[in-house]
C-alpha atoms as a PDB file:
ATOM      1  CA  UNK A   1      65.090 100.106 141.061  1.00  0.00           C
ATOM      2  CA  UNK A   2      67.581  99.947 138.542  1.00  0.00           C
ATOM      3  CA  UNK A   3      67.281 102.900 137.443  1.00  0.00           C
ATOM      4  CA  UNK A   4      65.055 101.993 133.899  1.00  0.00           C
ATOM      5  CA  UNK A   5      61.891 103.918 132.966  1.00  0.00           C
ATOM      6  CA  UNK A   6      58.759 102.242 132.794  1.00  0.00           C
ATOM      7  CA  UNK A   7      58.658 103.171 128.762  1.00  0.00           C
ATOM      8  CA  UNK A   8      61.985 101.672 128.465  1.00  0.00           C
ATOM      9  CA  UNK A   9      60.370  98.516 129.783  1.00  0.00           C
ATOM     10  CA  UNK A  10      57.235  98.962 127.693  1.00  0.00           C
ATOM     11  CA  UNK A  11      59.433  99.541 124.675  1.00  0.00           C
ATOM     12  CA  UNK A  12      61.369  96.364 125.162  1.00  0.00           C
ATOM     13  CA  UNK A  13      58.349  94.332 125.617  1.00  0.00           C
ATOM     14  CA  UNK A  14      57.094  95.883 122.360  1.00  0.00           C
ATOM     15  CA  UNK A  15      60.402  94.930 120.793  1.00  0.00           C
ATOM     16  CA  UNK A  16      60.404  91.564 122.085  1.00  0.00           C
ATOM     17  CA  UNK A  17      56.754  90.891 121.652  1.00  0.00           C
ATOM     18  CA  UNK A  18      56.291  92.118 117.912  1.00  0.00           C
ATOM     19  CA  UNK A  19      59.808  90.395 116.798  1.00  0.00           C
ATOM     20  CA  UNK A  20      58.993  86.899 118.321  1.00  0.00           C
ATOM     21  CA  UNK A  21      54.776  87.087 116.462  1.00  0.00           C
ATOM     22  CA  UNK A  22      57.062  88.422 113.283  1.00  0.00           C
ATOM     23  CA  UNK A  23      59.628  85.048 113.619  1.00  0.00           C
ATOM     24  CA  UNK A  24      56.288  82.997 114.488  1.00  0.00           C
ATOM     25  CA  UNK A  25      54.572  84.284 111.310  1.00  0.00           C
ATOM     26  CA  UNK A  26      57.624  83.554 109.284  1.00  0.00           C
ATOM     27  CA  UNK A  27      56.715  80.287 108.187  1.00  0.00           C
ATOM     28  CA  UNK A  28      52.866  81.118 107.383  1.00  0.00           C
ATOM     29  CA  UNK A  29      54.022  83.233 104.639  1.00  0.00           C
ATOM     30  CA  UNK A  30      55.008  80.580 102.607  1.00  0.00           C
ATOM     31  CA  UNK A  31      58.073  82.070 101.290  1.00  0.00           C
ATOM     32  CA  UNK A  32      56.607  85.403 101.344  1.00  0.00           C
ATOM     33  CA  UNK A  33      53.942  84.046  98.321  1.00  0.00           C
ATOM     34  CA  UNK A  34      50.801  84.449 100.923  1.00  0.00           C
ATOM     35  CA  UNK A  35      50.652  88.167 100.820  1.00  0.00           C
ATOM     36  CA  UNK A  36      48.404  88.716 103.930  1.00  0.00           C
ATOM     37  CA  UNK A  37      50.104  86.376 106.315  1.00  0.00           C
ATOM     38  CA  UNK A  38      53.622  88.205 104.671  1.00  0.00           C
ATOM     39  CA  UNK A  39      52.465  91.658 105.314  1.00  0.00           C
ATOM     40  CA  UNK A  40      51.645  90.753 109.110  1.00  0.00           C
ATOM     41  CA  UNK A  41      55.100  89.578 109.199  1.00  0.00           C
ATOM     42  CA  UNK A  42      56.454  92.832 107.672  1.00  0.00           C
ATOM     43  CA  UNK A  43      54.382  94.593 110.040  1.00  0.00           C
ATOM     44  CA  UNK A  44      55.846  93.226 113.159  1.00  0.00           C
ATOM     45  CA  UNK A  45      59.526  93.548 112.323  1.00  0.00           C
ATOM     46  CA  UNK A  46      58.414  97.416 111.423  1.00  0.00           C
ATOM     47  CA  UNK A  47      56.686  98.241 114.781  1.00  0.00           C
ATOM     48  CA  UNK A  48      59.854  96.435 115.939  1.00  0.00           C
ATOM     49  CA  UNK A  49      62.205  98.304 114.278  1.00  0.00           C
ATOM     50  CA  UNK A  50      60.198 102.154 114.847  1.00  0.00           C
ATOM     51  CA  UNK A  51      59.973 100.676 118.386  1.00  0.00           C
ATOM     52  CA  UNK A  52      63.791 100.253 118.842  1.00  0.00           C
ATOM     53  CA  UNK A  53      64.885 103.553 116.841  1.00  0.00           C
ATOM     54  CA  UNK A  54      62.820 105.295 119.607  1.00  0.00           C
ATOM     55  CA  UNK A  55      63.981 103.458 122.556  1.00  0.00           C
ATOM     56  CA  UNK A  56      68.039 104.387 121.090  1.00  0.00           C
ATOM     57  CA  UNK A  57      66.752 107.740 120.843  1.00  0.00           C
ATOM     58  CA  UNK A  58      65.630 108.309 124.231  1.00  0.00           C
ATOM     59  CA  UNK A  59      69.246 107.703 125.539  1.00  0.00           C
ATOM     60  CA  UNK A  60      69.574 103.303 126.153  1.00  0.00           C
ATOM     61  CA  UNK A  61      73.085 102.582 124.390  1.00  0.00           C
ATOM     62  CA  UNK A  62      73.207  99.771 121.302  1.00  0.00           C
ATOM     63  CA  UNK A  63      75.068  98.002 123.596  1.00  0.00           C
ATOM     64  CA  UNK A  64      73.175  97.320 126.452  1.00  0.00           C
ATOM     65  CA  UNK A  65      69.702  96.374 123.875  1.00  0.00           C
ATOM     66  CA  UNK A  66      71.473  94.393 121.577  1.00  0.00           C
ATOM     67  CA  UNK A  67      72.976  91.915 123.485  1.00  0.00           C
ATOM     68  CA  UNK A  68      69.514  91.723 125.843  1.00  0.00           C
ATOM     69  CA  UNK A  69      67.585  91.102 122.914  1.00  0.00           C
ATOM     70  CA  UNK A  70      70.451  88.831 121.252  1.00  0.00           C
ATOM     71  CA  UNK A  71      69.901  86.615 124.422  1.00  0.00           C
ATOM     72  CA  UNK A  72      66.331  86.800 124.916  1.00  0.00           C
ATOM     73  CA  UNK A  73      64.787  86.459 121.072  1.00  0.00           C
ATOM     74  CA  UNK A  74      66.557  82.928 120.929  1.00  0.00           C
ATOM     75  CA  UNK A  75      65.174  81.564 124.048  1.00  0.00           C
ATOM     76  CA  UNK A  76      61.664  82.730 123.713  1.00  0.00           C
ATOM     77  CA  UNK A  77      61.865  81.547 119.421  1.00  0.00           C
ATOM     78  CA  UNK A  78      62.735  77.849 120.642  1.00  0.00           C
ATOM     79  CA  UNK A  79      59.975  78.439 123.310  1.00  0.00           C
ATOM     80  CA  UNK A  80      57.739  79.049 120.817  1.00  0.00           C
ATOM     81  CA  UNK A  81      58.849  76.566 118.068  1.00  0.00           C
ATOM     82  CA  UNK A  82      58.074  73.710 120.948  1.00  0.00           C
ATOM     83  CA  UNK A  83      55.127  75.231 122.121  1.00  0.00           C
ATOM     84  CA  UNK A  84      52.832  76.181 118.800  1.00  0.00           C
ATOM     85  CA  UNK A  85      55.026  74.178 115.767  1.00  0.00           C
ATOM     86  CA  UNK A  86      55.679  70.802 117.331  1.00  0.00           C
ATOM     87  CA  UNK A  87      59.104  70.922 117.261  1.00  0.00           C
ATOM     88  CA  UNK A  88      61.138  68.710 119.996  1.00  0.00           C
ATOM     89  CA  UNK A  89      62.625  69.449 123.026  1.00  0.00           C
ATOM     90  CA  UNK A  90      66.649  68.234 123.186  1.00  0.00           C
ATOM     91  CA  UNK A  91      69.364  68.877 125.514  1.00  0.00           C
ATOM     92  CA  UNK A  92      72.021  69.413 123.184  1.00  0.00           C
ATOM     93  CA  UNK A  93      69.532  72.415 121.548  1.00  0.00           C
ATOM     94  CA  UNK A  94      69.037  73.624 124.865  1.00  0.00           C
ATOM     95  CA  UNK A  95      72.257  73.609 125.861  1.00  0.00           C
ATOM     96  CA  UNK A  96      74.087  75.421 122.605  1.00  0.00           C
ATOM     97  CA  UNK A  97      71.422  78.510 123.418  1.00  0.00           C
ATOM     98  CA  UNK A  98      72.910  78.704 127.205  1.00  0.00           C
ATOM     99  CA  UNK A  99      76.091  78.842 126.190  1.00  0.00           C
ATOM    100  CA  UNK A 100      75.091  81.553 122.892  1.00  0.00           C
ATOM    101  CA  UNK A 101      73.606  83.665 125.870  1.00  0.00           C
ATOM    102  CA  UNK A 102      76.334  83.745 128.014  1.00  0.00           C
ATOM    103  CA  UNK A 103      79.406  84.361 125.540  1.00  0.00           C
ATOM    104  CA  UNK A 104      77.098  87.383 124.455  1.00  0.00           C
ATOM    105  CA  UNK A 105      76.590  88.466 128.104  1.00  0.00           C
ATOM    106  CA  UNK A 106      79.968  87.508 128.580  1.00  0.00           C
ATOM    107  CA  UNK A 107      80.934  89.803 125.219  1.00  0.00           C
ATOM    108  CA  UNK A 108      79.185  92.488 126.300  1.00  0.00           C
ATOM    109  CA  UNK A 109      81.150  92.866 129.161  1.00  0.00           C
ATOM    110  CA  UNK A 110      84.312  93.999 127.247  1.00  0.00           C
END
């Protein structure tokens, strides 16, 4: 193992998991003008954000959870923008979002 505790894992999943429904929610709310759709939204990014403060807390450095999410939120948003709002599959998009992931992996490094 590498040496990560299963409630780091947990906690990332929670991250990841109430930041993408909070991005998918974002354009439900209509400009923030549908107020139950925009407090969902609120929601997430606040179970996202207690949910991080507590992982830092228990000892996983800003810079190893920032880049991981930096290069997983992307992918899984585009995933989900094809998947649930229509929206088209293209090489060049697909591409750019490599190449964002690994200059941040690559940043990370340093």
């Amino acid at each position: 193992m590498l040496g990560v505790s299963v409630e780091a894992l947990v906690s990332f999943v929670i991250i990841l998991a109430t930041q993408l429904v909070g991005v998918a929610l974002l354009p439900k709310t209509n400009g923030y003008t549908n107020i139950g759709v925009s407090l969902a939204q609120i929601a997430m990014f606040a179970i996202s954000f207690a949910a991080m403060a507590r992982l830092i807390k228990s000892g996983v450095q800003l810079g190893i959870l920032i880049p991981l999410l930096s290069t997983t939120m992307p992918l899984a948003s585009v995933l989900i923008g094809i998947l649930f709002f229509g929206e088209t599959v293209s090489l060049p998009r697909i591409a750019m979002l490599v190449m964002a992931c690994v200059l941040v992996g690559l940043a990370s490094r340093h």
